[in-house]
N, C-alpha and C. Protein backbone atom coordinates (compact mmCIF):
# COMPACT_ATOMS: atom_id res chain seq x y z
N UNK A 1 0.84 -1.19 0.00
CA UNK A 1 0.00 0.00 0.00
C UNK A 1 0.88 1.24 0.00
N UNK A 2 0.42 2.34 -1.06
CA UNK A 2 1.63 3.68 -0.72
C UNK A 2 0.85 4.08 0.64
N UNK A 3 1.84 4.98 0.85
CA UNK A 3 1.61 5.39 2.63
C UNK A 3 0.95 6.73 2.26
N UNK A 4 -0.27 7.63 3.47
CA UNK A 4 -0.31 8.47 3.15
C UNK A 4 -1.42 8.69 2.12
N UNK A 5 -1.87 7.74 1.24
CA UNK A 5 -3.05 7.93 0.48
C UNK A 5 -4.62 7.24 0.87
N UNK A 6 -4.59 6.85 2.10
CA UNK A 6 -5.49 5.72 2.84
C UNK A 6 -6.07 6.59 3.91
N UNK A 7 -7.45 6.38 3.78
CA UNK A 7 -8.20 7.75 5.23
C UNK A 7 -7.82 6.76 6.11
N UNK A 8 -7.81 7.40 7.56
CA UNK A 8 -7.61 6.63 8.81
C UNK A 8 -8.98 5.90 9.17
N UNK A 9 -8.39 4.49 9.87
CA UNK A 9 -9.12 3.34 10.05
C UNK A 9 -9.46 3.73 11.39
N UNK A 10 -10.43 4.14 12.14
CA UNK A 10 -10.53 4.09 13.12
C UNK A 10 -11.76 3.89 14.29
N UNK A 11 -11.92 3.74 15.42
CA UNK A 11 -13.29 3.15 16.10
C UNK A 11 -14.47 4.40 15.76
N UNK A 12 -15.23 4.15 15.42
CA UNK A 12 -16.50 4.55 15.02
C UNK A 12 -18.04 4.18 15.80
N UNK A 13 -18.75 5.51 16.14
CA UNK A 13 -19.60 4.73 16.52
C UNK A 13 -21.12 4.89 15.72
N UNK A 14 -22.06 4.14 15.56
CA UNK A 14 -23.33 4.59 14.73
C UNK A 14 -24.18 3.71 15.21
N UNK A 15 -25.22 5.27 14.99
CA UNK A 15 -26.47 5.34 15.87
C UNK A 15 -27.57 5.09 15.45
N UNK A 16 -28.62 4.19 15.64
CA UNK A 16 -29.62 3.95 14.55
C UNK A 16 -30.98 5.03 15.30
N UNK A 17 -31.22 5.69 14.59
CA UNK A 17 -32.52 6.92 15.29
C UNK A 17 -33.58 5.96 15.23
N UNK A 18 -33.97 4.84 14.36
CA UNK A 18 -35.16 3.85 14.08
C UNK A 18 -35.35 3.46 15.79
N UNK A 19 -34.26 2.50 16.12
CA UNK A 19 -34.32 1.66 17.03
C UNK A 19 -33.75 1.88 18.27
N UNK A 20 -33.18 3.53 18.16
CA UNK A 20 -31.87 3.99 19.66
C UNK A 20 -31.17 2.84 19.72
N UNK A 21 -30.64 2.32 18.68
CA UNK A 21 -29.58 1.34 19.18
C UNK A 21 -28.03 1.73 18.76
N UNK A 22 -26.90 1.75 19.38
CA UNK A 22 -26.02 2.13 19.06
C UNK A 22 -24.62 1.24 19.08
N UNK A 23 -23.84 1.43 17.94
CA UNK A 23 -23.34 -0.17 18.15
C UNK A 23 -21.83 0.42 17.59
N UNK A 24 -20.99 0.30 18.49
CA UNK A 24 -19.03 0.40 17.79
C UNK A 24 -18.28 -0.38 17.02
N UNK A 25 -17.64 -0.07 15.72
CA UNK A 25 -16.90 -0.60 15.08
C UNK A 25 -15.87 0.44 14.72
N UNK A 26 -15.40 -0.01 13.61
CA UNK A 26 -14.37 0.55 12.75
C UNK A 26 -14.64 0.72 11.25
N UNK A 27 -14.46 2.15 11.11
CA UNK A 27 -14.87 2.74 9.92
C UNK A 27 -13.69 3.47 9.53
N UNK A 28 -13.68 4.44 8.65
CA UNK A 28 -13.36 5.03 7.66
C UNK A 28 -14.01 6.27 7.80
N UNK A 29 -15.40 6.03 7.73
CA UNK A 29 -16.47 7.49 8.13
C UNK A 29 -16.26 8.31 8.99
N UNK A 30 -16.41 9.66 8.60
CA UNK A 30 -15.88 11.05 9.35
C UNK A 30 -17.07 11.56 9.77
N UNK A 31 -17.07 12.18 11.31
CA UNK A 31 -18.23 13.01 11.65
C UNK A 31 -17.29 14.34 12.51
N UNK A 32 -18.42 15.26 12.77
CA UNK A 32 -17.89 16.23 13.56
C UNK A 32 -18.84 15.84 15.02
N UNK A 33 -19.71 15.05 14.79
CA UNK A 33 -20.30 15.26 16.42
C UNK A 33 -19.77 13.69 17.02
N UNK A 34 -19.43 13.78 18.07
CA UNK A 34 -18.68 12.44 19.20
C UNK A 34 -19.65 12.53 20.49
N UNK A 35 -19.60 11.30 21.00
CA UNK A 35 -20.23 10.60 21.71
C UNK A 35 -19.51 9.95 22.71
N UNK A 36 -19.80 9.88 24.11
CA UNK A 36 -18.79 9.37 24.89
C UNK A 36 -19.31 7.68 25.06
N UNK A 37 -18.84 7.04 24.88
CA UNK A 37 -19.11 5.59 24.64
C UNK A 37 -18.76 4.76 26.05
N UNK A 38 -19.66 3.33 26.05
CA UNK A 38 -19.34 3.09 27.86
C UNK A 38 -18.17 2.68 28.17
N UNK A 39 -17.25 2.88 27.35
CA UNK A 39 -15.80 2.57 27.95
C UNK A 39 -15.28 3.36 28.55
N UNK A 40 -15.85 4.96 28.13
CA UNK A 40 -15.27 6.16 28.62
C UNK A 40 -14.74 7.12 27.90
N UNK A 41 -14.29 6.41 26.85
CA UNK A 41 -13.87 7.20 25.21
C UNK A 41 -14.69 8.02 24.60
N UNK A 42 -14.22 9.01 24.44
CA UNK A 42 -15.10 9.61 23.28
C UNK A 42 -14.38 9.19 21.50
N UNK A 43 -15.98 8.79 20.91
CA UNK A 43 -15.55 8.18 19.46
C UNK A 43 -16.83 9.02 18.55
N UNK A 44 -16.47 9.42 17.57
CA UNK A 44 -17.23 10.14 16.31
C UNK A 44 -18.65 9.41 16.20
N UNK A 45 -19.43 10.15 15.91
CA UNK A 45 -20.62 9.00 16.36
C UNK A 45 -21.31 9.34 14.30
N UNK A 46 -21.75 8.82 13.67
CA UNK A 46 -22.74 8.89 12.53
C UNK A 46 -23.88 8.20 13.07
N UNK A 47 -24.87 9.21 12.77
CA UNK A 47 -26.38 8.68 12.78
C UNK A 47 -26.71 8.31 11.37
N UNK A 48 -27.51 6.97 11.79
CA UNK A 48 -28.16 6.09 10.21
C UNK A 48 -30.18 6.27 10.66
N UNK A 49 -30.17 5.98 9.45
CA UNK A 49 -31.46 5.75 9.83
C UNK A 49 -32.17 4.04 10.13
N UNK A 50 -31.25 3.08 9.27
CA UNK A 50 -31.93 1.88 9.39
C UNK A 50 -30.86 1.31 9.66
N UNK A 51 -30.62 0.32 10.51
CA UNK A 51 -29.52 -0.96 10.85
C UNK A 51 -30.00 -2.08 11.02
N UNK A 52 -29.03 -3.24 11.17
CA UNK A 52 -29.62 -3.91 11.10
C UNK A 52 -30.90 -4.18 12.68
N UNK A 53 -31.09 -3.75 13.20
CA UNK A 53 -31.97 -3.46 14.61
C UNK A 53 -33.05 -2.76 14.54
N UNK A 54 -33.30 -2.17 12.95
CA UNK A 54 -34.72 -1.58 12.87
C UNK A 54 -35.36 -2.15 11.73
N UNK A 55 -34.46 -2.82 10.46
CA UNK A 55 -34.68 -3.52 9.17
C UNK A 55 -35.83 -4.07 8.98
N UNK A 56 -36.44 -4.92 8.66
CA UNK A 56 -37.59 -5.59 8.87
C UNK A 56 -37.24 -7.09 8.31
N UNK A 57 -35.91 -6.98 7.53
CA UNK A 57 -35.33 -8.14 7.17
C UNK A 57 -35.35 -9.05 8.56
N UNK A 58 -33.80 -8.25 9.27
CA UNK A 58 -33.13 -8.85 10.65
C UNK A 58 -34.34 -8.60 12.02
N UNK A 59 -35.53 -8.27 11.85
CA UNK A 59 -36.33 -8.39 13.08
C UNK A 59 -37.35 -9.10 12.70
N UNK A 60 -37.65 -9.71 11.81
CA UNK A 60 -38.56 -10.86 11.15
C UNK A 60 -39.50 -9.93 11.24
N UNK A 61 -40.00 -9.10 10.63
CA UNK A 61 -41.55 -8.33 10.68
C UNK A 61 -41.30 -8.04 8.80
N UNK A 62 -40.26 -8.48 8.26
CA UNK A 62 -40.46 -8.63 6.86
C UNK A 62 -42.03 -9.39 6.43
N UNK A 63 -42.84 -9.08 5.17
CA UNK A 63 -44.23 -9.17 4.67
C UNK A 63 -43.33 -9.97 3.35
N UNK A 64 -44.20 -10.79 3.25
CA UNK A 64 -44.28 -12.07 1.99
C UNK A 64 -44.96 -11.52 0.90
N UNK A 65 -44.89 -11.15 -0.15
CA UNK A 65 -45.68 -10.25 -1.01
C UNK A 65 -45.79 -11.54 -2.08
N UNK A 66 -47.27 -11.68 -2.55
CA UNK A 66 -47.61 -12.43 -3.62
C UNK A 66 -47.32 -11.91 -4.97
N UNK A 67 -46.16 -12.88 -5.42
CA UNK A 67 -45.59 -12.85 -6.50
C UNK A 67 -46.57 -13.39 -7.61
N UNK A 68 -46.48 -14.83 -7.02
CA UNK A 68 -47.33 -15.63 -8.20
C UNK A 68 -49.00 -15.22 -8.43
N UNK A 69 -49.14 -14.46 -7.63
CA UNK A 69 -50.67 -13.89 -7.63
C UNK A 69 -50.76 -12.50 -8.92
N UNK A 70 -49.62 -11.66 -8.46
CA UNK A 70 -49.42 -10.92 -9.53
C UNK A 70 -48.94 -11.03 -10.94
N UNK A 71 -48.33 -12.16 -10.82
CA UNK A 71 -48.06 -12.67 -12.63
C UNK A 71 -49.10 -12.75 -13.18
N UNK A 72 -50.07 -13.88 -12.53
CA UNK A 72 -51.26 -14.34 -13.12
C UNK A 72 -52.15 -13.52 -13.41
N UNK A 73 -52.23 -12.04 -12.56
CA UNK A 73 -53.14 -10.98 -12.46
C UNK A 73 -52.98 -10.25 -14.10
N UNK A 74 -51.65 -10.05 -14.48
CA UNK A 74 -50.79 -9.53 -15.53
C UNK A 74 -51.60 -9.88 -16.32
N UNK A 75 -51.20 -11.46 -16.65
CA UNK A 75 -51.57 -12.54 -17.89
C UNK A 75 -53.01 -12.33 -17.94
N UNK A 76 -53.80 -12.52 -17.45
CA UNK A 76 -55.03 -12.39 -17.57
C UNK A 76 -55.38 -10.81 -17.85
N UNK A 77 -55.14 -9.96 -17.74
CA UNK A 77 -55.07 -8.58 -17.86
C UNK A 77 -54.75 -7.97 -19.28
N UNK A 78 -52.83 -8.84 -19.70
CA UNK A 78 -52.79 -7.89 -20.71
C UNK A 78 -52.36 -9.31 -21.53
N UNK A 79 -52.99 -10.41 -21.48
CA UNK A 79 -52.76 -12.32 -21.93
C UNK A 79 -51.66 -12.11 -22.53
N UNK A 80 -51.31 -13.28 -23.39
CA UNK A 80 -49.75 -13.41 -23.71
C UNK A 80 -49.78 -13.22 -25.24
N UNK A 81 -48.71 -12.44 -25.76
CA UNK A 81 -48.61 -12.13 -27.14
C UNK A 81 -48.28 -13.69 -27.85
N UNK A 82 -49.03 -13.41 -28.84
CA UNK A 82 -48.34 -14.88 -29.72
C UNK A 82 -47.60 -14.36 -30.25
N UNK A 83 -46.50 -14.91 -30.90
CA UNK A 83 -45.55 -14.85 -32.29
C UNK A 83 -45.62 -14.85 -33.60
């Protein structure tokens, strides 16, 4: 790697406004507002809006949407071109 062309790697923290959940890693991402974290540190905080703690994927409240209901709705609607 050249030296010097790489943003700094460093602890990060981000905040999900969905769910008040707030969770530390390591980013890349720059903020101006910091947060004192329960270790005692203060670390750059970015607010998100969705993580995985508000998703609907990762909290199972994801909806099953009828696919095969809407094909058929189509076909019958606008039927199938012949050749």
């Amino acid at each position: 790697m050249k030296p010097g062309i790489h943003p700094a790697y460093r602890p990060v923290v981000f905040r999900d406004s969905a769910a008040n959940h707030a969770f530390l890693t390591r980013s890349t991402a720059t903020s101006d507002k910091t947060v004192e974290w329960e270790d005692g540190n203060t670390y750059p905080v970015i607010d998100v809006e969705i993580s995985s703690a508000s998703h609907p994927f990762y909290t199972g409240t994801q909806r099953v949407l009828d696919t095969a209901g809407r094909v058929e709705r189509f076909q019958r609607r606008y039927g199938r071109r012949e050749r």
